[in-house]
N, C-alpha and C. Protein backbone atom coordinates (compact mmCIF):
# COMPACT_ATOMS: atom_id res chain seq x y z
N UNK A 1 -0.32 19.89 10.40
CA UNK A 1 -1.70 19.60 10.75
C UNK A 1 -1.78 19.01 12.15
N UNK A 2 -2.28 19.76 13.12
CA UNK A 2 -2.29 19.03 14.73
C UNK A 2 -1.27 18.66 15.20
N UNK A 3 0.09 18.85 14.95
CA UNK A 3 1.53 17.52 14.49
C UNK A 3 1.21 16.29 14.26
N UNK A 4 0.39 15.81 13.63
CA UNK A 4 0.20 14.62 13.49
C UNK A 4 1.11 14.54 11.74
N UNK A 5 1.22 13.37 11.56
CA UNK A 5 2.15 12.56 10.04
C UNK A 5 1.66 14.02 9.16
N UNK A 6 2.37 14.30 8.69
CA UNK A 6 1.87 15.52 7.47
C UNK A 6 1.39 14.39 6.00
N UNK A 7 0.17 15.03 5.83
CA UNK A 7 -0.17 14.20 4.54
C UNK A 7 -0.26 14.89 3.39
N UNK A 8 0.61 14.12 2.14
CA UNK A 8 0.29 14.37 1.11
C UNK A 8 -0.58 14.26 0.29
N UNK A 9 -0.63 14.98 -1.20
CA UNK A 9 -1.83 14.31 -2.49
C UNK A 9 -1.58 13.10 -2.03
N UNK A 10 -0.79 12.24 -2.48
CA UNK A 10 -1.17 10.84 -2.14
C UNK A 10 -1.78 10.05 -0.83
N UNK A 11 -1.34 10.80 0.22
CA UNK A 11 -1.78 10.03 1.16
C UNK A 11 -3.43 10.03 0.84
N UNK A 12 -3.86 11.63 0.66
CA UNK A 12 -5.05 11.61 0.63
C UNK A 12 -5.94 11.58 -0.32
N UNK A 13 -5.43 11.05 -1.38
CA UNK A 13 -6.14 10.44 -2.13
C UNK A 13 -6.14 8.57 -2.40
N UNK A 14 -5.24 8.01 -1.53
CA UNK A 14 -5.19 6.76 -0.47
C UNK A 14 -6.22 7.10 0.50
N UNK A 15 -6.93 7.67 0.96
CA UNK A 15 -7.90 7.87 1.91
C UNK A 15 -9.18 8.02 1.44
N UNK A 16 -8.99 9.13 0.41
CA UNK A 16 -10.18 9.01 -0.69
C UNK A 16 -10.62 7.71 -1.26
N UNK A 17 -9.62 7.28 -1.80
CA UNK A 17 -10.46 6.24 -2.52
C UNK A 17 -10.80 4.88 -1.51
N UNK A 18 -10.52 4.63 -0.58
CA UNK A 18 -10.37 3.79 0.86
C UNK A 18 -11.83 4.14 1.69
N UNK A 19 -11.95 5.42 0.98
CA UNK A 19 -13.38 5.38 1.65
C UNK A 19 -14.57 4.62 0.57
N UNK A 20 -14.01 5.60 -0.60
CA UNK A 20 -15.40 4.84 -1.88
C UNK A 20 -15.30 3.36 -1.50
N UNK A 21 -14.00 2.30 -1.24
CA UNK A 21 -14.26 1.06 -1.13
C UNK A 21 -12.88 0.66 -0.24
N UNK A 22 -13.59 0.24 0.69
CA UNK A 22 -12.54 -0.41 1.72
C UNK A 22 -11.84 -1.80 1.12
N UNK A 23 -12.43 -2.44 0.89
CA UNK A 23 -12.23 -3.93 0.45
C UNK A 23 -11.30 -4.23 -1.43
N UNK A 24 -10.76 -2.62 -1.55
CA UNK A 24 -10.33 -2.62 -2.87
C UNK A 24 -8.94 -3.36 -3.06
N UNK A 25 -8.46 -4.14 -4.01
CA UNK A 25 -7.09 -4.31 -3.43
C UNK A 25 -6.30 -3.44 -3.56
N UNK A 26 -4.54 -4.04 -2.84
CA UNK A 26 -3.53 -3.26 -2.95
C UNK A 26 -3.32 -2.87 -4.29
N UNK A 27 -3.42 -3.53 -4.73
CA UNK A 27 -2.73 -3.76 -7.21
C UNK A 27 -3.65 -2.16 -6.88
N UNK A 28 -5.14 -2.59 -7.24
CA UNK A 28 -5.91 -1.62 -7.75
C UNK A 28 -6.06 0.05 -6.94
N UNK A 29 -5.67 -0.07 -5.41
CA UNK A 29 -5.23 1.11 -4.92
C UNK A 29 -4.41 1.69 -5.57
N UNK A 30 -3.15 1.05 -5.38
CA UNK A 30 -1.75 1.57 -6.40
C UNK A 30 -2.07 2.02 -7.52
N UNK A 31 -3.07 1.79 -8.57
CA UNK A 31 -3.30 1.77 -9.54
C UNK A 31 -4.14 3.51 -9.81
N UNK A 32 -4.69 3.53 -8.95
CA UNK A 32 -6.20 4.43 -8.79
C UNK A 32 -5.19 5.58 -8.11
N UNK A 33 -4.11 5.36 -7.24
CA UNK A 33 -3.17 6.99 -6.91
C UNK A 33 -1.87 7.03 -7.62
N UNK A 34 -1.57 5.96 -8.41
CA UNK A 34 -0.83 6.60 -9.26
C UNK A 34 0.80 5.70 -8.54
N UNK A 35 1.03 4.81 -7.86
CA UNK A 35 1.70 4.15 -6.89
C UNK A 35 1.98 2.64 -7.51
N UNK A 36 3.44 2.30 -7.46
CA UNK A 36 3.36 0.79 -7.38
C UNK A 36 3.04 0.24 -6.11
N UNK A 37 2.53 -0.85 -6.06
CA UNK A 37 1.75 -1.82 -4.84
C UNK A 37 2.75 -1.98 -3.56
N UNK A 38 3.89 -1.90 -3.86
CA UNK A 38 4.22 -1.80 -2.55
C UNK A 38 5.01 -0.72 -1.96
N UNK A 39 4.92 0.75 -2.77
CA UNK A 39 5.08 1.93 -1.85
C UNK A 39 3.47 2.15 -1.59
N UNK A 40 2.30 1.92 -2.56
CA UNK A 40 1.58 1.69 -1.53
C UNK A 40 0.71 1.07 -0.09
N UNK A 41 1.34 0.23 -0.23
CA UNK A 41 1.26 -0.83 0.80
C UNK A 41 1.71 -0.20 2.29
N UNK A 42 2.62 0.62 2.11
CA UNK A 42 3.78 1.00 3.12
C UNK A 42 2.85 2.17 3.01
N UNK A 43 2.67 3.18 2.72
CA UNK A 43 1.47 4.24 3.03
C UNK A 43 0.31 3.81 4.04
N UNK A 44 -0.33 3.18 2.95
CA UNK A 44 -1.37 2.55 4.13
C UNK A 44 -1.02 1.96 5.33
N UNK A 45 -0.29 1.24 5.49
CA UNK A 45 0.21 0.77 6.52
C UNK A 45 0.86 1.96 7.47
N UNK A 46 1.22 2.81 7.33
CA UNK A 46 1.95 3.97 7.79
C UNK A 46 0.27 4.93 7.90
N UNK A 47 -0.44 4.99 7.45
CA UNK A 47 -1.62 6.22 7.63
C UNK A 47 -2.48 5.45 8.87
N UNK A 48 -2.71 4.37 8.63
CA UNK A 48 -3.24 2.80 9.45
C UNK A 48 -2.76 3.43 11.46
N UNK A 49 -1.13 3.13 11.33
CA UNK A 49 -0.47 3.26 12.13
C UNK A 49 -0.56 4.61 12.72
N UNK A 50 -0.53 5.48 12.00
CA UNK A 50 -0.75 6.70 12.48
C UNK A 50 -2.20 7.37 13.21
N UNK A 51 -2.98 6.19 12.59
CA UNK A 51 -4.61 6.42 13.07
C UNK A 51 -5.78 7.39 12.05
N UNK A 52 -4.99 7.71 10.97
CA UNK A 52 -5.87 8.58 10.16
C UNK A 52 -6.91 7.42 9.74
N UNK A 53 -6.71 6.02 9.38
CA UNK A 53 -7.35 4.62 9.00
C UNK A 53 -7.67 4.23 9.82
N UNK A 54 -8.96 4.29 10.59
CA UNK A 54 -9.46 3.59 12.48
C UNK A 54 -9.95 2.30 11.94
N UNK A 55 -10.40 1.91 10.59
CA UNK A 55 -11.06 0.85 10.59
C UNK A 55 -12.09 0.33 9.11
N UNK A 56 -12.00 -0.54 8.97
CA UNK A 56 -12.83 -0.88 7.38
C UNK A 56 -13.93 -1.32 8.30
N UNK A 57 -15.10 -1.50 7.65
CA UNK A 57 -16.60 -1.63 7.92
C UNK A 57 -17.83 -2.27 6.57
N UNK A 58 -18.39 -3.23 6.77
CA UNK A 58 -19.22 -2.62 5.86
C UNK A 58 -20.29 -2.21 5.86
N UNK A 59 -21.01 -1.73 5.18
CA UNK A 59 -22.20 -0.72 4.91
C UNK A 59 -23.56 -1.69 4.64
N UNK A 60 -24.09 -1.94 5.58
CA UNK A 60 -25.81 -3.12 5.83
C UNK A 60 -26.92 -1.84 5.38
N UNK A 61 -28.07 -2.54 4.25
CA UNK A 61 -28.97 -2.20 3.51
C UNK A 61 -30.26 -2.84 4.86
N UNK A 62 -29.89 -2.00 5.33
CA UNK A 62 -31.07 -2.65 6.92
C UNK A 62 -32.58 -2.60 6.68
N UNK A 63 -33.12 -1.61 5.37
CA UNK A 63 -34.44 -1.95 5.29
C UNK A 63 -34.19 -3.24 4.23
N UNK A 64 -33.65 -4.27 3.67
CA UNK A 64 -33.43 -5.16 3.27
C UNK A 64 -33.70 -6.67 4.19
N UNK A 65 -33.19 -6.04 5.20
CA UNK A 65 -33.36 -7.20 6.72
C UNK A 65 -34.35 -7.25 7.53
N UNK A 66 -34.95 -5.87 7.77
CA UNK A 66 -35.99 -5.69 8.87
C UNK A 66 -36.31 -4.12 8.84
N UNK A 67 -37.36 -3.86 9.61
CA UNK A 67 -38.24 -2.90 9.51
C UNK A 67 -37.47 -1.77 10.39
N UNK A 68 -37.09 -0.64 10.49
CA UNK A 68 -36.37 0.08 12.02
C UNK A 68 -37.17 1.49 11.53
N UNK A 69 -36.93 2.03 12.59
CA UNK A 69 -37.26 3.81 13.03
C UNK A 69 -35.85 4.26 13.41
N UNK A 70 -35.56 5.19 12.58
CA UNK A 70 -34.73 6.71 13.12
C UNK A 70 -35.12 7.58 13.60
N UNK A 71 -34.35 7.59 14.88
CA UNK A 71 -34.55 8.97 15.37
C UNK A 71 -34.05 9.92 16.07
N UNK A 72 -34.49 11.00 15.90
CA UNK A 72 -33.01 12.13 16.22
C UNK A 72 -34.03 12.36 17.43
N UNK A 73 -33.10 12.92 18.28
CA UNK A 73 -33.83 13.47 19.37
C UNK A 73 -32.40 14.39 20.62
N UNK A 74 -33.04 15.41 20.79
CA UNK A 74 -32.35 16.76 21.50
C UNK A 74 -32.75 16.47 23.23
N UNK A 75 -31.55 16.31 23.91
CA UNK A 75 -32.08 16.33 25.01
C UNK A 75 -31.03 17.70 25.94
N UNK A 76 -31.33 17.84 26.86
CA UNK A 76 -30.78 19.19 27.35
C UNK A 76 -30.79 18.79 29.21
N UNK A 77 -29.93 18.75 29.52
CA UNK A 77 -29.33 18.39 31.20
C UNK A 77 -30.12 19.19 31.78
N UNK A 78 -29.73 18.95 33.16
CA UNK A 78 -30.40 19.75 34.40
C UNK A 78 -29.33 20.66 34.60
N UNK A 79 -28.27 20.12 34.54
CA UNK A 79 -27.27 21.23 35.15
C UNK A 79 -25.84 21.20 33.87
N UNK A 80 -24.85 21.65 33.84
CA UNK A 80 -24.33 22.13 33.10
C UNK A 80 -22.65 22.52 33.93
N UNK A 81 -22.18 21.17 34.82
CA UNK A 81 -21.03 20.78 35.05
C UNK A 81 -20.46 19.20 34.54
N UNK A 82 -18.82 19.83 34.23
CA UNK A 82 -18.08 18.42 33.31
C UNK A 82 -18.85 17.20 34.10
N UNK A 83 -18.86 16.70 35.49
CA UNK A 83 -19.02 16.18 35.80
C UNK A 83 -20.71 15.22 35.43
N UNK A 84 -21.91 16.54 34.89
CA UNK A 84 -22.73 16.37 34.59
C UNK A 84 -22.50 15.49 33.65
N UNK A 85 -22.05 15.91 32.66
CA UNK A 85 -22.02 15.76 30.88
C UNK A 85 -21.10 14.32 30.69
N UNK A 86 -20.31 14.44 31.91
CA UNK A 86 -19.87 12.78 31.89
C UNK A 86 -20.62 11.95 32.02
N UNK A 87 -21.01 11.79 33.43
CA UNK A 87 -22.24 10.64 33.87
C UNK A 87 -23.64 10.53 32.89
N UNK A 88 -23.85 11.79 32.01
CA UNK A 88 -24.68 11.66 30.85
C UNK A 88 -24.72 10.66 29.75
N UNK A 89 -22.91 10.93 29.44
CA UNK A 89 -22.14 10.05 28.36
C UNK A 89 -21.65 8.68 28.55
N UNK A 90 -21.09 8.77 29.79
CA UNK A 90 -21.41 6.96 29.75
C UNK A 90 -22.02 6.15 30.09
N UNK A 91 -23.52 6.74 30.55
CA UNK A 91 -24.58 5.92 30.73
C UNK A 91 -24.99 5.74 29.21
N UNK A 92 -24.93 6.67 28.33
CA UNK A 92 -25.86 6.48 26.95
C UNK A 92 -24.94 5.26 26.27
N UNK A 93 -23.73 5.39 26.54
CA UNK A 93 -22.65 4.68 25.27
C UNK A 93 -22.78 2.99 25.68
N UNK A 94 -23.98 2.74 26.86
CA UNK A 94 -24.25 1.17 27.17
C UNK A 94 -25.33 1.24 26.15
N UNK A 95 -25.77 1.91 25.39
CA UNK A 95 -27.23 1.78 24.58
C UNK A 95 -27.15 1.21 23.25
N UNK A 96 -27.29 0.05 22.70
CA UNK A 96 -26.55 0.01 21.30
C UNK A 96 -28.00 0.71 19.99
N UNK A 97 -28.76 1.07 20.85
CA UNK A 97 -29.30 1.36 19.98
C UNK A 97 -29.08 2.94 19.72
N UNK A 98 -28.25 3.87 20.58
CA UNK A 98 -28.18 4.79 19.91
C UNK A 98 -26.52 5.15 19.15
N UNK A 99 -26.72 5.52 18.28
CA UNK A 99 -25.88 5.97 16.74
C UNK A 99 -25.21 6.61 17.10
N UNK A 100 -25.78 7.74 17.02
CA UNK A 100 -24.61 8.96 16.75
C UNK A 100 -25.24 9.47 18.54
N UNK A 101 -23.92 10.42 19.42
CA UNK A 101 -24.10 11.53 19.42
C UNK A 101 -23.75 12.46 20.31
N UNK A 102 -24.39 13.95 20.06
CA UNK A 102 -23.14 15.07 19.66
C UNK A 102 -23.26 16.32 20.79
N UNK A 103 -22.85 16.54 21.12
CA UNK A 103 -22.88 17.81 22.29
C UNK A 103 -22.61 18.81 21.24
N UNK A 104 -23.96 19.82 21.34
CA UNK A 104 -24.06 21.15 20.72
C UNK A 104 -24.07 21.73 20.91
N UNK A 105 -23.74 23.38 20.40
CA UNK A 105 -24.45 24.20 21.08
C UNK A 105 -25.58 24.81 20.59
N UNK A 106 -26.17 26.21 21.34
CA UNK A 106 -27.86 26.59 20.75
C UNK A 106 -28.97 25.92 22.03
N UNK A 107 -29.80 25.56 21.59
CA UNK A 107 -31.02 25.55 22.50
C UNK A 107 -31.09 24.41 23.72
N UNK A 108 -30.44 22.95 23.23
CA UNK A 108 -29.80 22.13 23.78
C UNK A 108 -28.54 21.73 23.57
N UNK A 109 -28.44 20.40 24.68
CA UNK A 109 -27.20 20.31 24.77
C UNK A 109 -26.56 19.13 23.86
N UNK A 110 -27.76 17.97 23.70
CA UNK A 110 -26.95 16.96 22.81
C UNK A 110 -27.86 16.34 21.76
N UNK A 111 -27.24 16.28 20.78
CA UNK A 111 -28.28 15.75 19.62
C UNK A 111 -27.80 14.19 19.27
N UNK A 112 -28.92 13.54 19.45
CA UNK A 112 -28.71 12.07 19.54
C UNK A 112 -29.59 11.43 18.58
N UNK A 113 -28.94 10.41 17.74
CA UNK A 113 -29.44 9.73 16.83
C UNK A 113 -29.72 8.18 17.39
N UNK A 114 -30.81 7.79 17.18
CA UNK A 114 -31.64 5.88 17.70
C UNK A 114 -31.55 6.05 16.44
N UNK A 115 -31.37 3.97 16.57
CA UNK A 115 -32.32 3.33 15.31
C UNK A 115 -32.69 1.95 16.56
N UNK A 116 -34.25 2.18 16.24
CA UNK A 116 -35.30 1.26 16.64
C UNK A 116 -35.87 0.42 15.96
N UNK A 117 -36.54 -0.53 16.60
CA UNK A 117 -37.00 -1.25 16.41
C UNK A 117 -38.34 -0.71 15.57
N UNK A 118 -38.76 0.17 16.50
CA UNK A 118 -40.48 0.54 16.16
C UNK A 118 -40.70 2.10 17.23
N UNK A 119 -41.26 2.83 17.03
CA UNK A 119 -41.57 4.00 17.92
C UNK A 119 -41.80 3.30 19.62
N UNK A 120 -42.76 2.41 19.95
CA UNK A 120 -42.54 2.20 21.17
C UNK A 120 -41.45 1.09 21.50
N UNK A 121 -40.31 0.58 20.64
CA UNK A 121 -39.27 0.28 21.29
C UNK A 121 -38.26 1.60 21.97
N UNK A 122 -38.21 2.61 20.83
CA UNK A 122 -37.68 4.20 21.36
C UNK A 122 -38.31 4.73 22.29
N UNK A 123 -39.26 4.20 22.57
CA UNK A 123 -39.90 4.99 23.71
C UNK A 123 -39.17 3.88 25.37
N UNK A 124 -39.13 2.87 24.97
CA UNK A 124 -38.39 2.02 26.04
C UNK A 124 -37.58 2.15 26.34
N UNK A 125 -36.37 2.82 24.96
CA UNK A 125 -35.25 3.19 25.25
C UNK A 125 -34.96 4.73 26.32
N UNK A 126 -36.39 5.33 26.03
CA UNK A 126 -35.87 7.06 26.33
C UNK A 126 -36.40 6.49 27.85
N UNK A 127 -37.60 5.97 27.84
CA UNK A 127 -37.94 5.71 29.20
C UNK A 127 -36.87 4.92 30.60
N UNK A 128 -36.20 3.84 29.74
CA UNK A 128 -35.36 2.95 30.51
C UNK A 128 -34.01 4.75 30.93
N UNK A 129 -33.67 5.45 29.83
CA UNK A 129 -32.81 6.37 30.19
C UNK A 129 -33.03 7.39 30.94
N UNK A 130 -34.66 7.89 31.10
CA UNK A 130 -34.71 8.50 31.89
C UNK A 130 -35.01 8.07 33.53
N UNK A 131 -35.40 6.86 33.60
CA UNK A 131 -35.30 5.96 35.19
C UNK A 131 -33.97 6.15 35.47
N UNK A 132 -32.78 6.47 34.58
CA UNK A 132 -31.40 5.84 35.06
C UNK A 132 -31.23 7.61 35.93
N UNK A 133 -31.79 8.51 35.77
CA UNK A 133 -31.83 9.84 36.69
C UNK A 133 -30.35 10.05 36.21
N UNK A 134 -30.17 10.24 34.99
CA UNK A 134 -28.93 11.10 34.58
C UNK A 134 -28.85 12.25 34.37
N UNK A 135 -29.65 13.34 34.62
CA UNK A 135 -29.55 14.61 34.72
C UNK A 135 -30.53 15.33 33.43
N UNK A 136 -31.39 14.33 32.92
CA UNK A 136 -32.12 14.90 31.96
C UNK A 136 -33.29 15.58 32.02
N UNK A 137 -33.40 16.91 31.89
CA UNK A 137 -34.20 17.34 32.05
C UNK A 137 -35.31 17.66 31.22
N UNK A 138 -35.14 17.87 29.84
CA UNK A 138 -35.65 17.52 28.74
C UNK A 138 -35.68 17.29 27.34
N UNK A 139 -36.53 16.46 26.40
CA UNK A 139 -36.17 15.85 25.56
C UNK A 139 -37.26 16.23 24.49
N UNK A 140 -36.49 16.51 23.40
CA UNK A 140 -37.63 16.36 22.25
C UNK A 140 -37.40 14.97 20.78
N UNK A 141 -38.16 14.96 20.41
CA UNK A 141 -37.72 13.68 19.65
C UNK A 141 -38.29 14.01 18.36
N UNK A 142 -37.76 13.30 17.31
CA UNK A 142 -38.06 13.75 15.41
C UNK A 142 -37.93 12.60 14.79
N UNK A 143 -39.30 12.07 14.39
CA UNK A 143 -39.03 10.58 13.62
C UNK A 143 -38.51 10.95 12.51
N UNK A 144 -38.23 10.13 11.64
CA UNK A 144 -37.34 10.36 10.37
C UNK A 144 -38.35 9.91 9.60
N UNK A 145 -38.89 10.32 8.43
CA UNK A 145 -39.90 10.05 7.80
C UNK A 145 -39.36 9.25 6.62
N UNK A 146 -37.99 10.11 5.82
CA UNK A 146 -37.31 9.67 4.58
C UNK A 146 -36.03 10.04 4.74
N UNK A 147 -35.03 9.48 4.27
CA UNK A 147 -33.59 9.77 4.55
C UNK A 147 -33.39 9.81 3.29
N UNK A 148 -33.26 10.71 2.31
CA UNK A 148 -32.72 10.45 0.78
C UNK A 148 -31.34 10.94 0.48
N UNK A 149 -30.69 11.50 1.34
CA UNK A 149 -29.02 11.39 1.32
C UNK A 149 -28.44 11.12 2.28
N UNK A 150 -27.80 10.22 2.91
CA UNK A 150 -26.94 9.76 3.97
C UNK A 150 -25.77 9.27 3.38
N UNK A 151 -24.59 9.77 3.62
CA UNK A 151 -22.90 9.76 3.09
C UNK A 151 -22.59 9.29 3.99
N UNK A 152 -21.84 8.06 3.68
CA UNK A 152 -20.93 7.81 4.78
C UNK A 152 -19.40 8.02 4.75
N UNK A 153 -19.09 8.61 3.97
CA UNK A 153 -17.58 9.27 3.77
C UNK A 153 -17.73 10.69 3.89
N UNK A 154 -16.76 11.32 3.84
CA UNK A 154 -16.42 12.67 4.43
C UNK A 154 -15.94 13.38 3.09
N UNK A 155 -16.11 14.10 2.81
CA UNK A 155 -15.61 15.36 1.55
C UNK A 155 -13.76 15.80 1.85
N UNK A 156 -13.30 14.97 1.71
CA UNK A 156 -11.53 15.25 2.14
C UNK A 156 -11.03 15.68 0.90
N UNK A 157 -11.56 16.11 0.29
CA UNK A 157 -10.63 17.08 -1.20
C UNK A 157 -11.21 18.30 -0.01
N UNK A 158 -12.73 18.19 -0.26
CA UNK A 158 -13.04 19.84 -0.02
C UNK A 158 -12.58 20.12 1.61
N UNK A 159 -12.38 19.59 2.30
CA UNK A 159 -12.28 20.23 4.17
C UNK A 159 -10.60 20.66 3.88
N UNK A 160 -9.93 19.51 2.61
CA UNK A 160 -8.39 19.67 2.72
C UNK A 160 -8.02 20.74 1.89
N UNK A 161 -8.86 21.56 0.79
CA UNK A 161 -8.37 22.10 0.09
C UNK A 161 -7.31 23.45 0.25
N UNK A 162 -7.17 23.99 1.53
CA UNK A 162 -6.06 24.89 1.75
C UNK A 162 -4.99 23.96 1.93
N UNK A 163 -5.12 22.98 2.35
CA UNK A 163 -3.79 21.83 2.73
C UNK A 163 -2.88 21.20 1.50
N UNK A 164 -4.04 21.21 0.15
CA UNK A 164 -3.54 20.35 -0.69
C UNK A 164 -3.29 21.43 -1.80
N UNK A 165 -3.66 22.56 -1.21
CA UNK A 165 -2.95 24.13 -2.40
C UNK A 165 -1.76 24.14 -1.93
N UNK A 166 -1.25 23.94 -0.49
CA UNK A 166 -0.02 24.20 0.05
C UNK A 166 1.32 22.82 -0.05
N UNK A 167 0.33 21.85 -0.85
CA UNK A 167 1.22 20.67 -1.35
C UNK A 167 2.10 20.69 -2.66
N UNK A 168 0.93 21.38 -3.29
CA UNK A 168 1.38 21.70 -4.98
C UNK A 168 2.19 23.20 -4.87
């Protein structure tokens, strides 16, 4: 895989369940892949090291705290050299209010996820970004009305499943 550590069922189902809950212990990892606690210990620590594990986090219920707006929004350069698409990208990555985002392809060039305060805090944000004359030429924007599925783990049985036919 990439040459990176070749992973097994176990590793990745040490990854699997690491996503359902970061904060699980070692006993009960070991327990849940089938591992005593300290060959799994040495896995994780070894998947950790290797970088497949970037980091535990936890997961904030933010309409619980305060009121915010999502929003996706497509913006598309003036021009369409590396050099462009750089000075694009690290002007945005000073923004903490935006999330995600993704250089596409199709009609534009990058699809970018805010979470705001309120519609005219996003509008401060697009405005403050477009004064900064980073090459934007134009922008469309999509409030989020309802979000009724947002995953924050990744489907690693299903993306791995030619990987983990070739294990067994």
């Amino acid at each position: 895989m990439n040459g990176f550590l070749k992973l097994d069922r176990i590793d990745i189902n040490i990854l699997v369940q690491l996503q359902k809950d970061g904060r699980i212990s070692n006993v009960n990892l070991a327990d849940a892949v089938g591992l005593s606690p300290s060959p799994c210990l040495q896995r994780v620590k070894r998947l950790e090291s290797a970088g497949y594990i970037t980091g535990y986090e936890a997961h904030v219920n933010l309409p619980k705290i305060t009121d915010s707006v999502t929003v996706f929004t497509e913006v598309t350069l003036q021009g369409h050299r590396r050099e462009e698409f750089s000075k694009f990208e690290n002007c945005i990555r000073e923004y903490d209010e935006l999330i995600e985002c993704h250089l596409i392809t199709g009609g534009y060039d990058y699809l970018l996820r805010f979470i705001t305060r309120s519609i005219e805090h996003y509008q401060e944000v697009i405005e403050s970004l477009l004064d900064k004359n980073i090459g934007i030429d134009k922008y469309f924007s999509y409030i989020v009305i309802k979000s009724p599925i947002i995953k924050s783990s990744v489907p690693l049985r299903t993306l791995l499943t030619q990987q983990m036919q070739n294990i067994n």
